[in-house]
PDB file of N, CA and C in Angstrom:
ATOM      1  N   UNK A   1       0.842  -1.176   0.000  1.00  0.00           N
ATOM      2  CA  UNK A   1       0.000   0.000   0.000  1.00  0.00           C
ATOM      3  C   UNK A   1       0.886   1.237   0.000  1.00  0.00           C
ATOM      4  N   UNK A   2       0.886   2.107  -0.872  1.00  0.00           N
ATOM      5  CA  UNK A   2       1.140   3.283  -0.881  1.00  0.00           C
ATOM      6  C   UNK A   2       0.514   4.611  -0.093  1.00  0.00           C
ATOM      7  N   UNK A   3       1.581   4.648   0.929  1.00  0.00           N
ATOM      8  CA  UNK A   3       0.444   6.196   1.356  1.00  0.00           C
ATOM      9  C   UNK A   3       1.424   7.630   1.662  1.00  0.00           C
ATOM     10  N   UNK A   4       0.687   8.313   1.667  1.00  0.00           N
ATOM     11  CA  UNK A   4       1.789   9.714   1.424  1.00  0.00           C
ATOM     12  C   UNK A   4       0.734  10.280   3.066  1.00  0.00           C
ATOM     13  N   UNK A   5       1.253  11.526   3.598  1.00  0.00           N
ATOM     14  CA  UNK A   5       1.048  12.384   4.630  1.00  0.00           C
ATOM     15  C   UNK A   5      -0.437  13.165   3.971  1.00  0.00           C
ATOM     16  N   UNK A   6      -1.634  13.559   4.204  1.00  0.00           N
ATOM     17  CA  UNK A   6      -2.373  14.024   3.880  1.00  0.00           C
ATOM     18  C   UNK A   6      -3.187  15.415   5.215  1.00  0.00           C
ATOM     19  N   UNK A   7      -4.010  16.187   4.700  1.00  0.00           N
ATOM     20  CA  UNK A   7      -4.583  17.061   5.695  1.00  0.00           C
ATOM     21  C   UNK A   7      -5.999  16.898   5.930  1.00  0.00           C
ATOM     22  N   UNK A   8      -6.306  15.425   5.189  1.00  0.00           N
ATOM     23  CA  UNK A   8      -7.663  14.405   4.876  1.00  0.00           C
ATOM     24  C   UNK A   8      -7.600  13.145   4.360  1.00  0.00           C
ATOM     25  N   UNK A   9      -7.806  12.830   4.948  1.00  0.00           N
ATOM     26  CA  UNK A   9      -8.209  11.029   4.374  1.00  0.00           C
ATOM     27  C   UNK A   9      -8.717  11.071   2.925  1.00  0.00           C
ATOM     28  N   UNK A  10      -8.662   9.939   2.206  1.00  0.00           N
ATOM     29  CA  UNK A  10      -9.081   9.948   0.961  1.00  0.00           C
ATOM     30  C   UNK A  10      -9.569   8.214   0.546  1.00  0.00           C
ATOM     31  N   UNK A  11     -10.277   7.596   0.791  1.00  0.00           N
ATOM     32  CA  UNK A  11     -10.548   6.492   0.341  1.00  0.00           C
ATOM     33  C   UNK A  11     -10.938   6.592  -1.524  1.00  0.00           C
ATOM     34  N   UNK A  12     -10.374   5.793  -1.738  1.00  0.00           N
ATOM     35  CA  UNK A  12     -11.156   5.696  -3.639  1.00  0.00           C
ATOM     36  C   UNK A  12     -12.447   5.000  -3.177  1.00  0.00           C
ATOM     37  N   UNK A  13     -13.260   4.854  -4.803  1.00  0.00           N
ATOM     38  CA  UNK A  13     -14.179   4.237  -4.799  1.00  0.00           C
ATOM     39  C   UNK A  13     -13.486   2.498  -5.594  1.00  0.00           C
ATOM     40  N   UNK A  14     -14.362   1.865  -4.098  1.00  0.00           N
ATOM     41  CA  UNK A  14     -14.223   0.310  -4.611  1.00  0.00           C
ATOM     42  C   UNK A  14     -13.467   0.003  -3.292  1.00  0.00           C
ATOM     43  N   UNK A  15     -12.147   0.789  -2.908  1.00  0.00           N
ATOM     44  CA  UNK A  15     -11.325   0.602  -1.360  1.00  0.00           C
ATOM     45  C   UNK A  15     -12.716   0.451  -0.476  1.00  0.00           C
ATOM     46  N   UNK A  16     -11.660   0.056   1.048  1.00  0.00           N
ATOM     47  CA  UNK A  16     -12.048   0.123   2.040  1.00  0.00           C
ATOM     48  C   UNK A  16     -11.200   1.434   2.728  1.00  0.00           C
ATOM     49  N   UNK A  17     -10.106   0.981   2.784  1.00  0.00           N
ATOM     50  CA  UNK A  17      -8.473   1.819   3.768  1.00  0.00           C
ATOM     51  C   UNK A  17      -8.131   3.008   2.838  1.00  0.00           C
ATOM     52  N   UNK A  18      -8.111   4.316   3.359  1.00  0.00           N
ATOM     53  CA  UNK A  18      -7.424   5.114   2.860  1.00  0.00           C
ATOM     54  C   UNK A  18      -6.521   5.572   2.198  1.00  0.00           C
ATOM     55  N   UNK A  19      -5.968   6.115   1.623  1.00  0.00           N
ATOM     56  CA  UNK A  19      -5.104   5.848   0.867  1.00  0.00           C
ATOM     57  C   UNK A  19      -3.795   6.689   1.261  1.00  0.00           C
ATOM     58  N   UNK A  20      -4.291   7.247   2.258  1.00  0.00           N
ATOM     59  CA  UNK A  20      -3.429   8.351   2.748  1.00  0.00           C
ATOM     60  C   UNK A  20      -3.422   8.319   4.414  1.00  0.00           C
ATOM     61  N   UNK A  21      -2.271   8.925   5.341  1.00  0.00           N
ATOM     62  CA  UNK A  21      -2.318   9.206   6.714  1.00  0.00           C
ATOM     63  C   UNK A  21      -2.501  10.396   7.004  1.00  0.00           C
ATOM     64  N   UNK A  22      -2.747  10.289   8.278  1.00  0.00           N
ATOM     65  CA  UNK A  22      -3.123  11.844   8.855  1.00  0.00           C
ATOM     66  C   UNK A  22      -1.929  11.650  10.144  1.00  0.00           C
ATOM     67  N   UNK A  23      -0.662  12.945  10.305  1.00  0.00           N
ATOM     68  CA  UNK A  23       0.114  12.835  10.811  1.00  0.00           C
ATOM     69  C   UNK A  23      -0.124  13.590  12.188  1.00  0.00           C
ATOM     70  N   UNK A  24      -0.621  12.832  13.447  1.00  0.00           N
ATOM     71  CA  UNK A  24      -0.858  13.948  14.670  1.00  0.00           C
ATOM     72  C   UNK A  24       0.540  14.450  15.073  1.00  0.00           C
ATOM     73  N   UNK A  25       0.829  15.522  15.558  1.00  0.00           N
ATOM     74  CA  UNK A  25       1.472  16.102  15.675  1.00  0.00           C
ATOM     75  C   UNK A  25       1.585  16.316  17.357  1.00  0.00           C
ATOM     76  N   UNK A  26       2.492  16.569  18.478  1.00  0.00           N
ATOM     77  CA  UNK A  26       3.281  15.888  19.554  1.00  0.00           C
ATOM     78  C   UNK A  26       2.111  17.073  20.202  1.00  0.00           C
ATOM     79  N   UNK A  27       1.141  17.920  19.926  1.00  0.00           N
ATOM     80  CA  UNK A  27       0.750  18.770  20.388  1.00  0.00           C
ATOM     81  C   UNK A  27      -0.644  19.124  19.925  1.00  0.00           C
ATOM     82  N   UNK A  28      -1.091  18.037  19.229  1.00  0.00           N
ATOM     83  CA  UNK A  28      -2.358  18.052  18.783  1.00  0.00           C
ATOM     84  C   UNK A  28      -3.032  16.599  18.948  1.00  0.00           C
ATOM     85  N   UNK A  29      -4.847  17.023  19.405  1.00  0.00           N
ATOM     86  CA  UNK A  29      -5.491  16.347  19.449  1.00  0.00           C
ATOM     87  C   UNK A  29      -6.811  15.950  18.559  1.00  0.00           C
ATOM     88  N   UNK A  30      -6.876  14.467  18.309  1.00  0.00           N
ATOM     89  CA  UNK A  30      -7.605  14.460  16.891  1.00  0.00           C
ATOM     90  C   UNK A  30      -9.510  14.457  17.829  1.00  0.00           C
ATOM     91  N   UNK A  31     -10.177  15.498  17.383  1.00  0.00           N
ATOM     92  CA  UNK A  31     -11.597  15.805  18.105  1.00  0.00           C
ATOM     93  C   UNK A  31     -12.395  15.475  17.639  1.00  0.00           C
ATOM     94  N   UNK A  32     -12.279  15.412  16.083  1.00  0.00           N
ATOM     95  CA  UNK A  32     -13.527  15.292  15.690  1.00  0.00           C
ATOM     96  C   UNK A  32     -13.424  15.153  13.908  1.00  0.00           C
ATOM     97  N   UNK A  33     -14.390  14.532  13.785  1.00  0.00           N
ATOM     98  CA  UNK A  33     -14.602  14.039  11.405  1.00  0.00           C
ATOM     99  C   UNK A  33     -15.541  15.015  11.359  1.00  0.00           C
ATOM    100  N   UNK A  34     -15.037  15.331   9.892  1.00  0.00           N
ATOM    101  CA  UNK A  34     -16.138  15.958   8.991  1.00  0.00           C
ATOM    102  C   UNK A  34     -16.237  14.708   7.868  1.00  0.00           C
ATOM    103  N   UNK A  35     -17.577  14.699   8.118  1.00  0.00           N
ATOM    104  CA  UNK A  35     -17.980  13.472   6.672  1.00  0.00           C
ATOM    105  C   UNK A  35     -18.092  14.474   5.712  1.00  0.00           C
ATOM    106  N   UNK A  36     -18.524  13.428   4.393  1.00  0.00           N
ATOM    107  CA  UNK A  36     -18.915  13.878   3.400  1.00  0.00           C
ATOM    108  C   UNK A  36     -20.197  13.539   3.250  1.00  0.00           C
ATOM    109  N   UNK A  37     -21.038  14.462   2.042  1.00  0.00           N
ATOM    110  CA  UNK A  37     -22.587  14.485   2.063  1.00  0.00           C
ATOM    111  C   UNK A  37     -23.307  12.606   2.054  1.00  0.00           C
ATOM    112  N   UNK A  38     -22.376  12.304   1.490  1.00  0.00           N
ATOM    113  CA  UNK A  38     -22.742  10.694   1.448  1.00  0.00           C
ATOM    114  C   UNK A  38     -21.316   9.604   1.641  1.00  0.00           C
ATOM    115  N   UNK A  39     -21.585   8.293   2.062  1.00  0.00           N
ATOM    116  CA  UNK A  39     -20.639   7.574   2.739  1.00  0.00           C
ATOM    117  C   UNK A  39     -21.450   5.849   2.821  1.00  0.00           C
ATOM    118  N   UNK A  40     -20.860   4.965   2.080  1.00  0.00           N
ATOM    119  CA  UNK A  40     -21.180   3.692   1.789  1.00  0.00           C
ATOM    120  C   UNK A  40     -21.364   2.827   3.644  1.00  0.00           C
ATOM    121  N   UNK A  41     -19.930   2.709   4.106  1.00  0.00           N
ATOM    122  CA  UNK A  41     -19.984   2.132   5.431  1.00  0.00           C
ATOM    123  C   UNK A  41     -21.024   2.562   6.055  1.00  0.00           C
ATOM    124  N   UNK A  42     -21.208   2.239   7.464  1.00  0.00           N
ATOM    125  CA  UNK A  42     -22.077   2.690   8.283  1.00  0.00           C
ATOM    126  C   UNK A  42     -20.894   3.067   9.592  1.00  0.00           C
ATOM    127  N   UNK A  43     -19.839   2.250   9.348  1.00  0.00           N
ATOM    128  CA  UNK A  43     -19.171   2.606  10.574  1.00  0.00           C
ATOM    129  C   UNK A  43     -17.546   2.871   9.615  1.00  0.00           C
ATOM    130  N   UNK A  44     -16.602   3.585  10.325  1.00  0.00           N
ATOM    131  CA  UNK A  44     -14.580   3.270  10.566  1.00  0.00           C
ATOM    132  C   UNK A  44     -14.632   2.899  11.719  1.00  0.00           C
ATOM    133  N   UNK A  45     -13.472   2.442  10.983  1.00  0.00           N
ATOM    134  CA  UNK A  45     -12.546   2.041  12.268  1.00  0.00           C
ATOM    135  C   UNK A  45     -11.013   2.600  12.112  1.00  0.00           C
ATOM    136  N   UNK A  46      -9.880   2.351  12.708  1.00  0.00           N
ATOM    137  CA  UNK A  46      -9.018   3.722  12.153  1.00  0.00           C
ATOM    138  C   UNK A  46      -7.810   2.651  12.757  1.00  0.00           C
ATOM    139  N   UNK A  47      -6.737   2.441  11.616  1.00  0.00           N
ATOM    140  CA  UNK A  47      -5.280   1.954  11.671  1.00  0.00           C
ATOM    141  C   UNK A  47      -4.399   2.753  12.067  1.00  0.00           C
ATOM    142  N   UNK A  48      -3.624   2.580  12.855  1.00  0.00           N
ATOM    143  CA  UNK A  48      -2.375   3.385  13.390  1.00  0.00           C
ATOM    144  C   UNK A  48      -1.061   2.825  13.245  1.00  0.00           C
ATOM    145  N   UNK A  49       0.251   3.707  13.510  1.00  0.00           N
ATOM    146  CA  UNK A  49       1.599   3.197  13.274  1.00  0.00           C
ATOM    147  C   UNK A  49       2.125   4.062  14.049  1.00  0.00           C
ATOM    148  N   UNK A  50       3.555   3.876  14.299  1.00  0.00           N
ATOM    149  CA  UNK A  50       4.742   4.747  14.898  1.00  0.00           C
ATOM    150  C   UNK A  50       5.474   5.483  14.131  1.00  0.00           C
ATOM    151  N   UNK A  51       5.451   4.756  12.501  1.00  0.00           N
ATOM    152  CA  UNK A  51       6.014   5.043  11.398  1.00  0.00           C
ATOM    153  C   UNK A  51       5.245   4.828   9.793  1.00  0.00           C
ATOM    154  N   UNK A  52       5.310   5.726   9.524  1.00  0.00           N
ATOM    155  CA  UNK A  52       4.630   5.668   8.009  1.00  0.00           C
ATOM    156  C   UNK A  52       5.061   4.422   7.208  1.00  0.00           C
ATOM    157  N   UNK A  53       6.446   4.137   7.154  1.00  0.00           N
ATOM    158  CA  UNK A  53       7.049   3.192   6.290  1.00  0.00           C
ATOM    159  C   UNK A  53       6.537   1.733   6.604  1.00  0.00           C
ATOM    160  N   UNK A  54       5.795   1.708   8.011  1.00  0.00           N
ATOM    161  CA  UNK A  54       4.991  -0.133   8.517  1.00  0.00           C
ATOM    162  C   UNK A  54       3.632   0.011   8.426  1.00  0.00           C
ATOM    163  N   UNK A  55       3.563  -1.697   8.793  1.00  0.00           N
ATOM    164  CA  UNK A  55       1.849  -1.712   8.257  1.00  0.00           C
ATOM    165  C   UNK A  55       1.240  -1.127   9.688  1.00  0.00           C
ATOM    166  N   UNK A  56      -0.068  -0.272   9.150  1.00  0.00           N
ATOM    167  CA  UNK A  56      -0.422  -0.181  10.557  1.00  0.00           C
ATOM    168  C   UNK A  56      -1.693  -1.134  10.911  1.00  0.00           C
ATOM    169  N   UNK A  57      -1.967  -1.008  11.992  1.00  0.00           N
ATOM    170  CA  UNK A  57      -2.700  -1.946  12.700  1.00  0.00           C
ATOM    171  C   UNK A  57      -3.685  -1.514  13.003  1.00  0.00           C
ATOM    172  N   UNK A  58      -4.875  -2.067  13.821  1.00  0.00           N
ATOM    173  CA  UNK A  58      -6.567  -1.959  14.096  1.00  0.00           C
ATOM    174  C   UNK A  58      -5.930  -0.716  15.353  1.00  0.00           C
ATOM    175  N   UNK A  59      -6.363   0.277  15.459  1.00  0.00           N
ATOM    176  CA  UNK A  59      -7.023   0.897  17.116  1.00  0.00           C
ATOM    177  C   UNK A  59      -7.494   0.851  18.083  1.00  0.00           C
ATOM    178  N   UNK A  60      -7.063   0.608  19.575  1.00  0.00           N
ATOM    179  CA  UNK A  60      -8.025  -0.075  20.153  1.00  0.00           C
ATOM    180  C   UNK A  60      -8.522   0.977  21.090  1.00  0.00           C
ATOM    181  N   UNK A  61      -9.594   0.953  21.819  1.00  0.00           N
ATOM    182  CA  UNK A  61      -9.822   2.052  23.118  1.00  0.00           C
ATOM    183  C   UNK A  61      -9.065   1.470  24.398  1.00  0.00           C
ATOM    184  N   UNK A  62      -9.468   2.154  25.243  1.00  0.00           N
ATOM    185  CA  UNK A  62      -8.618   1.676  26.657  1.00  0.00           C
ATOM    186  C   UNK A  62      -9.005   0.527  27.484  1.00  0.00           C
ATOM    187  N   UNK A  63     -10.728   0.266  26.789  1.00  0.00           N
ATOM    188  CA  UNK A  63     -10.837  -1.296  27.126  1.00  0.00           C
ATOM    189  C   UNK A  63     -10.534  -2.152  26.521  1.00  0.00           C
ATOM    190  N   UNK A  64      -9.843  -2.524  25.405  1.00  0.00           N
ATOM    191  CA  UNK A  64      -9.106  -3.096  24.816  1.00  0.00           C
ATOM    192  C   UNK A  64     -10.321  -3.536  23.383  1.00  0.00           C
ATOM    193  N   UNK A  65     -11.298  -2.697  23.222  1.00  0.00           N
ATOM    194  CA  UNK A  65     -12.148  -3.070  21.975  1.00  0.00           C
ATOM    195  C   UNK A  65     -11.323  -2.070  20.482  1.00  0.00           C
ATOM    196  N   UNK A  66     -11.445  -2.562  19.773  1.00  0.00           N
ATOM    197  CA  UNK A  66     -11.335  -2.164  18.411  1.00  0.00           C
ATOM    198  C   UNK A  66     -11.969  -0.420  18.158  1.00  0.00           C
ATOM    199  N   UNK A  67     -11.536   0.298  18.139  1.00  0.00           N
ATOM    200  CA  UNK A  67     -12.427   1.854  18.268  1.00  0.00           C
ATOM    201  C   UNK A  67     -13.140   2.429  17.153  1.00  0.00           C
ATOM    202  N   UNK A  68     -14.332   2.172  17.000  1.00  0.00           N
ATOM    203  CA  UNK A  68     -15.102   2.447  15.509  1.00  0.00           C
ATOM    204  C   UNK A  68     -16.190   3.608  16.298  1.00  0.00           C
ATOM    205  N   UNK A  69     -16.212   4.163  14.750  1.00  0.00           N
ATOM    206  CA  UNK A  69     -16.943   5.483  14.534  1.00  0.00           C
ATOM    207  C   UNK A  69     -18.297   5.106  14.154  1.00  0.00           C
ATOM    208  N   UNK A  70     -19.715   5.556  14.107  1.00  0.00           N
ATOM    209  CA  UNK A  70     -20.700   5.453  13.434  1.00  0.00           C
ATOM    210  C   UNK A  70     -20.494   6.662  12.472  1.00  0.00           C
ATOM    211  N   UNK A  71     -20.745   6.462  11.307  1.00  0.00           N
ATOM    212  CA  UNK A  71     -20.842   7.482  10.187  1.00  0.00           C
ATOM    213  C   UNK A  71     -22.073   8.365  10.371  1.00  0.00           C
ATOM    214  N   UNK A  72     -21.701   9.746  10.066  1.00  0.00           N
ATOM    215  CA  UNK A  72     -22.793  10.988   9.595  1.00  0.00           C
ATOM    216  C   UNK A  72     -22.755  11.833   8.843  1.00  0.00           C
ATOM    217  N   UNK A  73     -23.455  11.153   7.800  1.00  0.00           N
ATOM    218  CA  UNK A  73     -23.497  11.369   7.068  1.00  0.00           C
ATOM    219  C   UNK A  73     -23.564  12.988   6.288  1.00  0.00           C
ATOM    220  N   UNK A  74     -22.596  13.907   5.975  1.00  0.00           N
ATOM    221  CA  UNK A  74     -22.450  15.166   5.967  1.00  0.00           C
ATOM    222  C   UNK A  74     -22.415  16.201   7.049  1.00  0.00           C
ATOM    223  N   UNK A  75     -21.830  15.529   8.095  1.00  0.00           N
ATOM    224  CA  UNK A  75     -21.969  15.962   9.246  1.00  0.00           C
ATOM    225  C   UNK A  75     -21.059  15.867  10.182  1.00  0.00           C
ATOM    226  N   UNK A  76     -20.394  16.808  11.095  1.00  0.00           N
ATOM    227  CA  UNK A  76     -19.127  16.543  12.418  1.00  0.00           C
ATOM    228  C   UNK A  76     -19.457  15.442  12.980  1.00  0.00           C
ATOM    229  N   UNK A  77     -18.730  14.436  13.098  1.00  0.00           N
ATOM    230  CA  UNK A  77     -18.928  14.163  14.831  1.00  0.00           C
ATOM    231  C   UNK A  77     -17.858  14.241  15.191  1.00  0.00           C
ATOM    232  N   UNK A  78     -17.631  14.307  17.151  1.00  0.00           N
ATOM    233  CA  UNK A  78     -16.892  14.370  17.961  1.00  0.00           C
ATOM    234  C   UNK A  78     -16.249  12.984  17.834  1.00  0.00           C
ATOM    235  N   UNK A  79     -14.886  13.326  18.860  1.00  0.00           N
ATOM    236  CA  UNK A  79     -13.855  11.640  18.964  1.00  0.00           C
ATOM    237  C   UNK A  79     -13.438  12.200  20.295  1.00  0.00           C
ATOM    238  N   UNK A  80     -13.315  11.245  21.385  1.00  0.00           N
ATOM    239  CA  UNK A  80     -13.213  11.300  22.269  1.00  0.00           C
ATOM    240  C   UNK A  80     -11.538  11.376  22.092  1.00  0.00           C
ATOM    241  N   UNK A  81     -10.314  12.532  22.387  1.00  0.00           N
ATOM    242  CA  UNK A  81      -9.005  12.537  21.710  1.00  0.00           C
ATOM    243  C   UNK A  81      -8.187  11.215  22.882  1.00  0.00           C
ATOM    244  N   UNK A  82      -9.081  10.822  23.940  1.00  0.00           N
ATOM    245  CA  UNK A  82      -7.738   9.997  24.657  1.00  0.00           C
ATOM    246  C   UNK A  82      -7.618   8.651  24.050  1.00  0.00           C
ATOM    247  N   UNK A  83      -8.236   8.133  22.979  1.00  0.00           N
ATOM    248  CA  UNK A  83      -8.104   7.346  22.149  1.00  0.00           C
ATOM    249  C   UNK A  83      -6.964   7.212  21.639  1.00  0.00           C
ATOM    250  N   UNK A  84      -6.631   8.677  20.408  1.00  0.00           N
ATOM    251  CA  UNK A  84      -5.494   8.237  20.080  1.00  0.00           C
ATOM    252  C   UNK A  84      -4.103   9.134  20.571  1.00  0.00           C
ATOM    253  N   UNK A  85      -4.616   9.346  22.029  1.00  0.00           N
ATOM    254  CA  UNK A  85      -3.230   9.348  22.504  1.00  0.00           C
ATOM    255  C   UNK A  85      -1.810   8.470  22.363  1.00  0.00           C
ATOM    256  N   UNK A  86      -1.001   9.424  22.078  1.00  0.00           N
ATOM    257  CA  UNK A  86       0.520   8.825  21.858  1.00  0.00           C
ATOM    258  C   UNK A  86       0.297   7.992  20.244  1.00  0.00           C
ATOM    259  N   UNK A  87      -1.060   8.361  19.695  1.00  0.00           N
ATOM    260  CA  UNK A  87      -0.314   7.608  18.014  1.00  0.00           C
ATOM    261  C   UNK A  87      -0.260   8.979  17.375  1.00  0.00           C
ATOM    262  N   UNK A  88       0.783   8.674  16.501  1.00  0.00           N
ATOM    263  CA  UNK A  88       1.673   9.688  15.293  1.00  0.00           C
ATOM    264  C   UNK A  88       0.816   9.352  14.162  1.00  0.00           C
ATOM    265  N   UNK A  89       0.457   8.237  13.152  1.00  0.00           N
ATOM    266  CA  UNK A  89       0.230   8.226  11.856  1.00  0.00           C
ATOM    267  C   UNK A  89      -1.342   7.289  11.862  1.00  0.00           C
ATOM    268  N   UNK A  90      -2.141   7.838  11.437  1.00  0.00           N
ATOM    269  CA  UNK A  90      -3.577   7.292  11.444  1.00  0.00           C
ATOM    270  C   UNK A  90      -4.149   7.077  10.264  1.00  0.00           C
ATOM    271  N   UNK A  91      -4.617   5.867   9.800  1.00  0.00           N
ATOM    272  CA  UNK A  91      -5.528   5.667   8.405  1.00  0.00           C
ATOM    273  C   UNK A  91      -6.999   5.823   9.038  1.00  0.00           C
ATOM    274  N   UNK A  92      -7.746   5.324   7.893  1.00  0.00           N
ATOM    275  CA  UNK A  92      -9.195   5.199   8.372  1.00  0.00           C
ATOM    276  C   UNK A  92      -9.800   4.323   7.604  1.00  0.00           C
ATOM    277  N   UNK A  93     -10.623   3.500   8.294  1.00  0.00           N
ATOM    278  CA  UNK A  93     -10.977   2.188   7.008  1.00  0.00           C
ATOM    279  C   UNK A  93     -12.648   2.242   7.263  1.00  0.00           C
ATOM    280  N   UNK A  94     -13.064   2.173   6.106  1.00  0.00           N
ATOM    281  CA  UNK A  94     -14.467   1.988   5.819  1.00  0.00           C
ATOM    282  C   UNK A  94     -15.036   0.617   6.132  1.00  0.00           C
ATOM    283  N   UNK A  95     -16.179   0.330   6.754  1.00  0.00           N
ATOM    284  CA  UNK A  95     -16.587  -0.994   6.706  1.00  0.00           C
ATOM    285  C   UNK A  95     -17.488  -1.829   5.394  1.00  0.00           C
ATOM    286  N   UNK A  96     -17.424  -0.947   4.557  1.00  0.00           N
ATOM    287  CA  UNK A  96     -17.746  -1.671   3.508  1.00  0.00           C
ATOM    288  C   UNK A  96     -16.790  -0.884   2.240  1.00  0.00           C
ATOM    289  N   UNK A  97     -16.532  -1.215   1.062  1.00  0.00           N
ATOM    290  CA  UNK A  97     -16.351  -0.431  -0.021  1.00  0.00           C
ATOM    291  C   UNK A  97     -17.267   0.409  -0.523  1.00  0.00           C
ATOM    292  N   UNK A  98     -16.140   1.672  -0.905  1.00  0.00           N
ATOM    293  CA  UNK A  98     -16.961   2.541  -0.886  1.00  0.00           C
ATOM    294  C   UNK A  98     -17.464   3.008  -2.298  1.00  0.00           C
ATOM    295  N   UNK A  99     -18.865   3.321  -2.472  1.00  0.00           N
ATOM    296  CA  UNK A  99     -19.236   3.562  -3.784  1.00  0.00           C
ATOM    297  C   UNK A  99     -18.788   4.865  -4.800  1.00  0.00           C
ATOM    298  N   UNK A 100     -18.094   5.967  -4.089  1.00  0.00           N
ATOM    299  CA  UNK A 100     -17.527   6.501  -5.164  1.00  0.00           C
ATOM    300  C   UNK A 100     -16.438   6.913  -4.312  1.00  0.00           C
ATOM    301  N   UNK A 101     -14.923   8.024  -4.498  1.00  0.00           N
ATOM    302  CA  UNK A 101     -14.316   8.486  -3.777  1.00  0.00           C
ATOM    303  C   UNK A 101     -14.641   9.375  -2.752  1.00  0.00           C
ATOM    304  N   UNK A 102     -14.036   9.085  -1.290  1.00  0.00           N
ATOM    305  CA  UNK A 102     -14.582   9.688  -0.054  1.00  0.00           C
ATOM    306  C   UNK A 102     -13.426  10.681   0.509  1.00  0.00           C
ATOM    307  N   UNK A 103     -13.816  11.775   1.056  1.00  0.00           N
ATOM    308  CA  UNK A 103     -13.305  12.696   1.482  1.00  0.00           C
ATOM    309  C   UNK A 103     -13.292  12.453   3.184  1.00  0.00           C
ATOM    310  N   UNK A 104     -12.796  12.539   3.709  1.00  0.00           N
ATOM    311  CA  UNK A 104     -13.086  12.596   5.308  1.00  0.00           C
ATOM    312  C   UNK A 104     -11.675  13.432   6.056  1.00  0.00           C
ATOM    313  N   UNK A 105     -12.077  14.788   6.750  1.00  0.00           N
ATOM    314  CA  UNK A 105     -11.402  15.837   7.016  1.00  0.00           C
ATOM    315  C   UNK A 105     -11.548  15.362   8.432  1.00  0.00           C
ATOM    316  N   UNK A 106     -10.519  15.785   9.322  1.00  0.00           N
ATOM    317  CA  UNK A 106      -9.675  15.768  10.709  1.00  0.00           C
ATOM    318  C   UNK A 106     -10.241  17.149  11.514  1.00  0.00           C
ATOM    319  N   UNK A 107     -10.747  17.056  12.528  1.00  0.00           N
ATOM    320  CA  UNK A 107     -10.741  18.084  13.265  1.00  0.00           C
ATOM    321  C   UNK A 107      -9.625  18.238  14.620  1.00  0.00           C
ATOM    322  N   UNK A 108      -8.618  18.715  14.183  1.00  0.00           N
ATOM    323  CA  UNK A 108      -7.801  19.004  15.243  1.00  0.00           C
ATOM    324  C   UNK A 108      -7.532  19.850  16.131  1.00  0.00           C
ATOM    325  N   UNK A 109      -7.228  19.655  18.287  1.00  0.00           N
ATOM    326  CA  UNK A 109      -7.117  21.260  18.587  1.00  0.00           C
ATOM    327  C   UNK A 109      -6.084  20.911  19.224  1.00  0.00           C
ATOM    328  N   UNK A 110      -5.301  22.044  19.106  1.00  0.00           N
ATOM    329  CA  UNK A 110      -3.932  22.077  19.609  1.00  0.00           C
ATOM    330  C   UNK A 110      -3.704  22.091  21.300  1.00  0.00           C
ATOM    331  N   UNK A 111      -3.123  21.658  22.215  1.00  0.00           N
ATOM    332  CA  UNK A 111      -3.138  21.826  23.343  1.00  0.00           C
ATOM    333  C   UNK A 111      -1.637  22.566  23.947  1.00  0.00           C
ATOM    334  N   UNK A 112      -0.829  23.051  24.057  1.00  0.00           N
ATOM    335  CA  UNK A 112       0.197  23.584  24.944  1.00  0.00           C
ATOM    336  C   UNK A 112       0.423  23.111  26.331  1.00  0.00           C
TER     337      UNK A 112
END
């Protein structure tokens, strides 16, 4: 899989996994998605790494479940940020393929 640093996720149509990462930064917290007006899955779930160059892996919460989103469709939702505390590089995977190319934007707030 090829993925480059992005300032949004980008799934094609037909994928599941993004095609791109979203790089948190040692001082930012990830809050919240902006969907797009329409979205095939019903839920993500979101892969992480230490390093761009490895595969990344499922997300888990602090009870040790897998951490999935319900989709809304053209719409914010919130992310609880102690999730992905301490990860650097984040995909996002659709639970089904998606019917055309998907946009999905990062809401980030910086903390000091």
């Amino acid at each position: 899989m090829s993925t480059s640093r992005a300032q949004s996720w980008t799934i094609d149509s037909g994928d599941q996994q993004s095609n791109s990462y979203i790089e948190k930064h040692d001082h930012d917290e990830l809050v919240g998605l902006d969907w797009p007006a329409a979205f095939t899955g019903a839920t993500v779930t979101f892969q992480v790494a230490d390093n761009p160059d490895t595969t990344p892996t499922a997300d888990h919460d602090w009870e040790g479940a897998v951490y999935q989103i319900t989709v809304n469709d053209g719409r914010t939702c919130n992310i609880d940020p102690r999730v992905f505390s301490g990860r650097r590089y984040i995909w996002i995977k659709s639970a089904s393929a998606e019917a055309a190319d998907r946009e999905i934007t990062p809401r980030f707030r910086e903390w000091r």
